[in-house]
C-alpha atoms as a PDB file:
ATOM      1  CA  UNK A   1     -26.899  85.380   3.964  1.00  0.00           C
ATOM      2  CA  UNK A   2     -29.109  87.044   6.740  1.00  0.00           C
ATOM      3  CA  UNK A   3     -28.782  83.727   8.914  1.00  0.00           C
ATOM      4  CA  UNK A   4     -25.050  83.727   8.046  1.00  0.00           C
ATOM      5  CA  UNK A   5     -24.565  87.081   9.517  1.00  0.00           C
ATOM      6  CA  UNK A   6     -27.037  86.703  12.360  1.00  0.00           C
ATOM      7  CA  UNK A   7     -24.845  82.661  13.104  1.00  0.00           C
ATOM      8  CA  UNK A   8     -21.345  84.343  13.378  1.00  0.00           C
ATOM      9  CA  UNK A   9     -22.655  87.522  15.314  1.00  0.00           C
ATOM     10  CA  UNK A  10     -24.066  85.247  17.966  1.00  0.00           C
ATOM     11  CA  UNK A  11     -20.968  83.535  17.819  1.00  0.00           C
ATOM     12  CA  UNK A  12     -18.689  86.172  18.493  1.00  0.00           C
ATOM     13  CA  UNK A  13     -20.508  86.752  21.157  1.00  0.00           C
ATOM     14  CA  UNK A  14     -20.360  83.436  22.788  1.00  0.00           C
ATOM     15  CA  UNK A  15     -16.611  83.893  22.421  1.00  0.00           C
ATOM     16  CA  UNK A  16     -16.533  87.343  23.977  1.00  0.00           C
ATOM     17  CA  UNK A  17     -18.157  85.858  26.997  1.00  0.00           C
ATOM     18  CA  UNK A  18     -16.526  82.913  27.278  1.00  0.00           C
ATOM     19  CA  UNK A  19     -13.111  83.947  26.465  1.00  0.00           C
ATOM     20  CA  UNK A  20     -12.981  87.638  27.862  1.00  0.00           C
ATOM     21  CA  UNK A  21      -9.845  88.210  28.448  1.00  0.00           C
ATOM     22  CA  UNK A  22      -8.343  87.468  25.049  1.00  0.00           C
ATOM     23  CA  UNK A  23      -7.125  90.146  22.967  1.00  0.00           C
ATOM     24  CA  UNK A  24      -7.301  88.379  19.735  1.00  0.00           C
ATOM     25  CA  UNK A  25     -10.993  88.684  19.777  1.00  0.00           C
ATOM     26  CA  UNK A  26     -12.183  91.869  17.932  1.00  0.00           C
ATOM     27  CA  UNK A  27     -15.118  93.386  16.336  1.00  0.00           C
ATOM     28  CA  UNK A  28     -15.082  95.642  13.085  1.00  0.00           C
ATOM     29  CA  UNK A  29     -17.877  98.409  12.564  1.00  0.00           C
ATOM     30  CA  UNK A  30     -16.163  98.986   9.248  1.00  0.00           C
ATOM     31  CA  UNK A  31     -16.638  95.610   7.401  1.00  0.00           C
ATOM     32  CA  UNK A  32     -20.166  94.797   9.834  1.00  0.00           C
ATOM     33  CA  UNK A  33     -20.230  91.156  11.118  1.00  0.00           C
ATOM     34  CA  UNK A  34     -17.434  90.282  13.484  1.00  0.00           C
ATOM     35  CA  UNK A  35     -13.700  89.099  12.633  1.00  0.00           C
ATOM     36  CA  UNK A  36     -11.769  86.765  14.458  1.00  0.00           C
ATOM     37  CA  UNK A  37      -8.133  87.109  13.887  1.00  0.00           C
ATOM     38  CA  UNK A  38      -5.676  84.155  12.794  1.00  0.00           C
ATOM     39  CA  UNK A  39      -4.796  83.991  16.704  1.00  0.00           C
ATOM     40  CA  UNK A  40      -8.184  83.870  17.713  1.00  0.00           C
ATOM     41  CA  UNK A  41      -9.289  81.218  15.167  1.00  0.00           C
ATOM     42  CA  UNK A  42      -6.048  79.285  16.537  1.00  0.00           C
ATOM     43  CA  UNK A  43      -7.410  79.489  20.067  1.00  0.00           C
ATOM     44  CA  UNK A  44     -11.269  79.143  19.594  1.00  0.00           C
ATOM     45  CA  UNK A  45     -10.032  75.529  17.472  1.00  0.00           C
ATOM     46  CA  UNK A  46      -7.220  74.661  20.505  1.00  0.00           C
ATOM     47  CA  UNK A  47     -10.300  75.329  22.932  1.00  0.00           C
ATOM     48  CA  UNK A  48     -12.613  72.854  21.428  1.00  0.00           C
ATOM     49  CA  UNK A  49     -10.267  70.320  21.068  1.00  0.00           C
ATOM     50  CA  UNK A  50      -9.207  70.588  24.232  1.00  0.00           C
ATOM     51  CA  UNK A  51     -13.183  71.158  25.892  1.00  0.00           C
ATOM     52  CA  UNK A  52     -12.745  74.615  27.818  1.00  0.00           C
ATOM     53  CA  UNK A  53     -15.491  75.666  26.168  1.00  0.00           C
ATOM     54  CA  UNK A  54     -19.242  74.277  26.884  1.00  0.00           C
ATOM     55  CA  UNK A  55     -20.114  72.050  23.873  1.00  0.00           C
ATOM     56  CA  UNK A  56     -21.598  74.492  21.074  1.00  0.00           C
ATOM     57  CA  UNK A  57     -24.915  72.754  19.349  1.00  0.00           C
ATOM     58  CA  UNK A  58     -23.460  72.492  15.759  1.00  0.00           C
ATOM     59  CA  UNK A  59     -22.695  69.882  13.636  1.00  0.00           C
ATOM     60  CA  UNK A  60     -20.148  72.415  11.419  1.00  0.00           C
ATOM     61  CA  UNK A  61     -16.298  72.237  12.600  1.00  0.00           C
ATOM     62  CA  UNK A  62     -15.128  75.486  13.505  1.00  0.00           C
ATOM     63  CA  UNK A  63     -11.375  74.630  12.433  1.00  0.00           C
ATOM     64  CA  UNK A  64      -8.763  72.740  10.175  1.00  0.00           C
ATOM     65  CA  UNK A  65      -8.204  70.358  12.554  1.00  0.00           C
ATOM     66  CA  UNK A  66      -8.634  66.642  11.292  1.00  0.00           C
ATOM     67  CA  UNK A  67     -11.846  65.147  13.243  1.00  0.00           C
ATOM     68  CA  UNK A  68     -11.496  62.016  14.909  1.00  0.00           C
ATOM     69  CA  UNK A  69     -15.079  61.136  13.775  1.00  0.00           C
ATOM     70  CA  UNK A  70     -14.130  60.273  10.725  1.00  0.00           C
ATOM     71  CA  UNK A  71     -13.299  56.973   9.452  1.00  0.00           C
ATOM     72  CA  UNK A  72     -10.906  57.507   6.172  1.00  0.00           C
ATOM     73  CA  UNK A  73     -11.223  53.583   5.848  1.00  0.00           C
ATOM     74  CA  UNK A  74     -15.322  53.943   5.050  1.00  0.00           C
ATOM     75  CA  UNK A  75     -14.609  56.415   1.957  1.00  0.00           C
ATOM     76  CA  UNK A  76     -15.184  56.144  -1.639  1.00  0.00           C
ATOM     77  CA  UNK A  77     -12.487  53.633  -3.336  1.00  0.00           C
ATOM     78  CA  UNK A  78      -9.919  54.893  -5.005  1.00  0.00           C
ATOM     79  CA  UNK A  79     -10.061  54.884  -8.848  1.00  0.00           C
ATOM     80  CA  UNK A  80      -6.766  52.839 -10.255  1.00  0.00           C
ATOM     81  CA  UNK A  81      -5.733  55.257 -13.245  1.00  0.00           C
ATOM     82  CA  UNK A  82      -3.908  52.342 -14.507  1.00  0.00           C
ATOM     83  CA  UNK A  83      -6.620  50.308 -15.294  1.00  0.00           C
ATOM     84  CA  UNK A  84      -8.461  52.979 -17.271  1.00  0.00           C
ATOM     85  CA  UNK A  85      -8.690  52.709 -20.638  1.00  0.00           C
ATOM     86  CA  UNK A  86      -6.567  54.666 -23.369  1.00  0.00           C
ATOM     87  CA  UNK A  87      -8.945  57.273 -24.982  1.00  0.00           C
ATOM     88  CA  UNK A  88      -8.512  55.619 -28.429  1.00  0.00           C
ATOM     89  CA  UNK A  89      -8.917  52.499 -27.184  1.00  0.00           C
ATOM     90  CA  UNK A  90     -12.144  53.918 -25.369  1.00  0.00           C
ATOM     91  CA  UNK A  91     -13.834  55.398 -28.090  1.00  0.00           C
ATOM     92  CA  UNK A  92     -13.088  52.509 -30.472  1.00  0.00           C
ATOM     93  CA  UNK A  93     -14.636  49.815 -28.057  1.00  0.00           C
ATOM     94  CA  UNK A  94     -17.510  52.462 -27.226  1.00  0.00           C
ATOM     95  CA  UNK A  95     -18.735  53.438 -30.773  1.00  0.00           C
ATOM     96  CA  UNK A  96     -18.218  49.869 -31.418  1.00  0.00           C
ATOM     97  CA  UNK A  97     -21.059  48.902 -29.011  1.00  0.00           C
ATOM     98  CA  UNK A  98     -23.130  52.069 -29.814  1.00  0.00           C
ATOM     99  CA  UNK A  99     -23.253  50.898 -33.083  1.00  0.00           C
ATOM    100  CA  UNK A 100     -23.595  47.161 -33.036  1.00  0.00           C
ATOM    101  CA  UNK A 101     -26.615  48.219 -30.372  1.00  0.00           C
ATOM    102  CA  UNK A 102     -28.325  50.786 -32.519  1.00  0.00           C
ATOM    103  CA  UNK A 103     -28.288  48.341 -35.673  1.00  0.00           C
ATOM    104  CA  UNK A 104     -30.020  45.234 -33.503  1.00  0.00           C
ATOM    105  CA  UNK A 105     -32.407  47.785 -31.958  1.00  0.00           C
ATOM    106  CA  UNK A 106     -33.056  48.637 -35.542  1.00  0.00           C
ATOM    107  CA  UNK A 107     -34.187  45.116 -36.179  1.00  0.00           C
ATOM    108  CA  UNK A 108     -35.722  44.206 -33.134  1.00  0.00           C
ATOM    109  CA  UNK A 109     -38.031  47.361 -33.241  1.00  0.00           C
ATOM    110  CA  UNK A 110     -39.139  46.227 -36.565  1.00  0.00           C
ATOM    111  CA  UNK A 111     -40.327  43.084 -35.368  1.00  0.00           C
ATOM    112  CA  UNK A 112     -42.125  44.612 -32.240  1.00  0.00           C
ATOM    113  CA  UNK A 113     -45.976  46.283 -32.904  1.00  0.00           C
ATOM    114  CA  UNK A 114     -45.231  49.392 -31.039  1.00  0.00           C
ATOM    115  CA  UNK A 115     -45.759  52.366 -32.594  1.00  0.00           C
ATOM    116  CA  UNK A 116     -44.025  54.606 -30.799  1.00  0.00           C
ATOM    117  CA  UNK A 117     -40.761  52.694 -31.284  1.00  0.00           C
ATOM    118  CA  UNK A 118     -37.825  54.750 -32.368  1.00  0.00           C
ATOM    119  CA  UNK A 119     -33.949  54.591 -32.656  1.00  0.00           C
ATOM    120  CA  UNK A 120     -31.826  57.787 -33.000  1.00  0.00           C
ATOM    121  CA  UNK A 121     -28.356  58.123 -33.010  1.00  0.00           C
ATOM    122  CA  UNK A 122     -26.574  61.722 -32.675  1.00  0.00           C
ATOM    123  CA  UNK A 123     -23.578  63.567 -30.805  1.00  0.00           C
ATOM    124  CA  UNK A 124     -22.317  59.844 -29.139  1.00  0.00           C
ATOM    125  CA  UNK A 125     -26.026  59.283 -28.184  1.00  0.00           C
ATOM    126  CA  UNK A 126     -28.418  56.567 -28.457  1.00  0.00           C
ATOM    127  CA  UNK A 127     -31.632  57.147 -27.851  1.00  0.00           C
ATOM    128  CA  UNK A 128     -34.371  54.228 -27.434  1.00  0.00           C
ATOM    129  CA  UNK A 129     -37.825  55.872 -27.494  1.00  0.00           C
ATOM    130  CA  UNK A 130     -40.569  52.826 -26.928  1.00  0.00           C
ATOM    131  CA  UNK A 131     -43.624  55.146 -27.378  1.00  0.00           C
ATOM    132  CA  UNK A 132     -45.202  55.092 -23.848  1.00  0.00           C
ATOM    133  CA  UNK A 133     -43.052  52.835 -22.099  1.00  0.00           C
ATOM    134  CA  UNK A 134     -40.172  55.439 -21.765  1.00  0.00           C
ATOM    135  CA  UNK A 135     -37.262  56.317 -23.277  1.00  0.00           C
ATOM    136  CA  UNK A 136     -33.378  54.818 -23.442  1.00  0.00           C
ATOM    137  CA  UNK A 137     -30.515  56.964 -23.209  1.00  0.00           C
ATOM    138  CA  UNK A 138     -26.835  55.411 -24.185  1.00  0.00           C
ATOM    139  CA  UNK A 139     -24.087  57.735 -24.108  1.00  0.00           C
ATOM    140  CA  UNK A 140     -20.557  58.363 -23.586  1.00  0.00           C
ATOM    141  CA  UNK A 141     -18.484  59.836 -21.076  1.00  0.00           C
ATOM    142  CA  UNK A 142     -14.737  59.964 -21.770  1.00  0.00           C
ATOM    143  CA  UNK A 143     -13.217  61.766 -18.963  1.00  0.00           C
ATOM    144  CA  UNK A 144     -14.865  58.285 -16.893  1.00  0.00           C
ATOM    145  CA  UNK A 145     -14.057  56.049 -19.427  1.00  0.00           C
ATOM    146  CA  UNK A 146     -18.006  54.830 -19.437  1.00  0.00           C
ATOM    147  CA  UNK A 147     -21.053  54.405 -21.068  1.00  0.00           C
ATOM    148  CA  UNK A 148     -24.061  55.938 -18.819  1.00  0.00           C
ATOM    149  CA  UNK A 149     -27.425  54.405 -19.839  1.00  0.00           C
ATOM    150  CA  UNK A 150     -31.035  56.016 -18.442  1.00  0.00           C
ATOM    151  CA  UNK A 151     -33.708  53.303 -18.053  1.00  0.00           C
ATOM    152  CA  UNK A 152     -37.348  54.027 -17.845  1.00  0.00           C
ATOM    153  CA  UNK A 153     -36.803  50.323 -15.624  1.00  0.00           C
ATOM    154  CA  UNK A 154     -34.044  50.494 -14.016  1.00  0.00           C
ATOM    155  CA  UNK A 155     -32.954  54.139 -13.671  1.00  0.00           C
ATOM    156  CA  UNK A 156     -28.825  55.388 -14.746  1.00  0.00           C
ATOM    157  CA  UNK A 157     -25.967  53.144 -14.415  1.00  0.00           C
ATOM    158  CA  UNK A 158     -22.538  54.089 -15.521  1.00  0.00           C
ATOM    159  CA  UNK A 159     -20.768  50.706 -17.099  1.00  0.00           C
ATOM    160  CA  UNK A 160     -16.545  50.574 -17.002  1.00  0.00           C
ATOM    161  CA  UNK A 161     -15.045  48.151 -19.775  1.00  0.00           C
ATOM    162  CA  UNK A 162     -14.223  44.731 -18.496  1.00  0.00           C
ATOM    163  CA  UNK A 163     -11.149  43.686 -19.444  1.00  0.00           C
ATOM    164  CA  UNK A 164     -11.707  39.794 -18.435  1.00  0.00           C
ATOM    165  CA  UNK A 165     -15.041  39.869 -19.290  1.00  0.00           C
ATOM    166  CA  UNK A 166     -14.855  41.933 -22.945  1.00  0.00           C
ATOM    167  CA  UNK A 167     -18.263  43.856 -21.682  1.00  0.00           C
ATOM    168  CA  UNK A 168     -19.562  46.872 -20.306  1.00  0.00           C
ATOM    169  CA  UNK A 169     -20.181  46.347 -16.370  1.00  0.00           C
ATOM    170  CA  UNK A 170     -22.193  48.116 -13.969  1.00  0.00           C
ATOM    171  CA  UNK A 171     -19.553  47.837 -11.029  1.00  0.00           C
ATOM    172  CA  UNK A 172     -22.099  47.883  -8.586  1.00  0.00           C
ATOM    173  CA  UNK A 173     -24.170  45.059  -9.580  1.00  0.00           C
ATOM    174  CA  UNK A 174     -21.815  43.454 -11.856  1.00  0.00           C
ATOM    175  CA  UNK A 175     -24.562  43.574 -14.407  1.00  0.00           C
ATOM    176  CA  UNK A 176     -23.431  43.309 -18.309  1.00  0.00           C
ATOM    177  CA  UNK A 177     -25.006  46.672 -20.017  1.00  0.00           C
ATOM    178  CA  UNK A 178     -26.025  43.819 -23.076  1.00  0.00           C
ATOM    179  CA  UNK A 179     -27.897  41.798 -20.462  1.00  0.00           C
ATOM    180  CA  UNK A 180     -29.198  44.702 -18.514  1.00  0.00           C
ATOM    181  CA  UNK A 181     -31.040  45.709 -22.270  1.00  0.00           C
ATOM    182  CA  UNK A 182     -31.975  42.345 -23.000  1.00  0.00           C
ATOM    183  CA  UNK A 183     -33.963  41.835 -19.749  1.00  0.00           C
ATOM    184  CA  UNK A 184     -35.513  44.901 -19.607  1.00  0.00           C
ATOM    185  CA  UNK A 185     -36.704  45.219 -23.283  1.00  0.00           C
ATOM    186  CA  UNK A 186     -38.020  41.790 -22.745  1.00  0.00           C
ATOM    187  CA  UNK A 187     -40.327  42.578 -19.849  1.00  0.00           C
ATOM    188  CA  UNK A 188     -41.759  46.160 -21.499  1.00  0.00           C
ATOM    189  CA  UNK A 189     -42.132  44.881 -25.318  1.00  0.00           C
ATOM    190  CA  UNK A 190     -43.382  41.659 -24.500  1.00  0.00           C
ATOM    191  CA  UNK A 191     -40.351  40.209 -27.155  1.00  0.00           C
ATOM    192  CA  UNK A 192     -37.065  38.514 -26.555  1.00  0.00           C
ATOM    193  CA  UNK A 193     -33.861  40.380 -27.651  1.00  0.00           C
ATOM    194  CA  UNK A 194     -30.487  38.957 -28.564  1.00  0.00           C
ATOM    195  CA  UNK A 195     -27.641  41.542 -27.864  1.00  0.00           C
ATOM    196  CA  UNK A 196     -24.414  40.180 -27.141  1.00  0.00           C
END
């Protein structure tokens, strides 16, 4: 707060000096740091668009003004509501693989000599425990329409259904979540797993 203050007093008083004459600029002793009117705002942003100004060391735009900087092309992509899946259909697909998952973990961590080896299942969340190798976390997230996993291997990933592919993908990688498992269980139990 105290560098806030201490940023838009200096401010004002680059302004004062550099635009003197202008009446919009004004300071109020009853509110403490200084104001700048609609007007002034409007000509401080015309000012350093138009570079009447010296060039202020900041990397903060003082205005509305659209920056040419930016490249709208390079953003995040644009998520096709469309293709999303109903919320019925969703939760039907997802508790079907949350199930079907938790039963062959079930069996597979009976035939694995770990004690710390553990399945539970509560509030749409599967959790792996494997003792001292970490932990597995399998849940759902309807507003996205995915299942987020957390890997003691591999870290999160958030899988979208594939239509054309009937599986949960990590869009990124175009990993299947089924494959993603079966790999990684593999390489910290020391046992192949058949998932999908």
């Amino acid at each position: 707060m105290a560098s806030n203050l201490l940023w838009r007093r200096r401010l004002f008083r680059f302004l004062q000096q550099s635009l003197p004459s202008c009446p919009h600029l004004r300071s109020s002793t009853i509110h403490g740091p200084p104001i700048l009117s609609v007007k002034a705002s409007e000509i401080l942003c015309h000012s350093l668009h138009n570079s009447h100004l010296p060039a202020l060391k900041s990397s903060r735009s003082f205005c509305s003004r659209s920056s040419n900087l930016v490249d709208e092309s390079q953003g995040p992509t644009a998520i096709d509501y469309h293709s999303l899946l109903q919320e019925g259909e969703f939760h039907r697909l997802a508790d079907s693989t949350i199930h079907s998952l938790q039963e062959k973990l079930e069996d597979y961590g009976d035939s694995v000599e770990d004690d710390g080896f553990d399945i539970d299942y509560g509030n749409d969340v599967l959790t792996i425990k494997l003792g001292d190798l970490g932990t597995y976390v399998l849940n759902k997230q309807t507003p996205n329409r995915q299942l987020w996993l957390s890997s003691p291997v591999s870290g999160p990933s958030r899988f979208d259904w594939d239509q054309d592919a009937k599986a949960w993908v990590y869009r990124r990688n175009k990993t299947k979540l089924y494959k993603v498992l079966e790999s990684e269980l593999e390489q910290l139990c020391g046992k192949p797993i058949v998932l999908s």
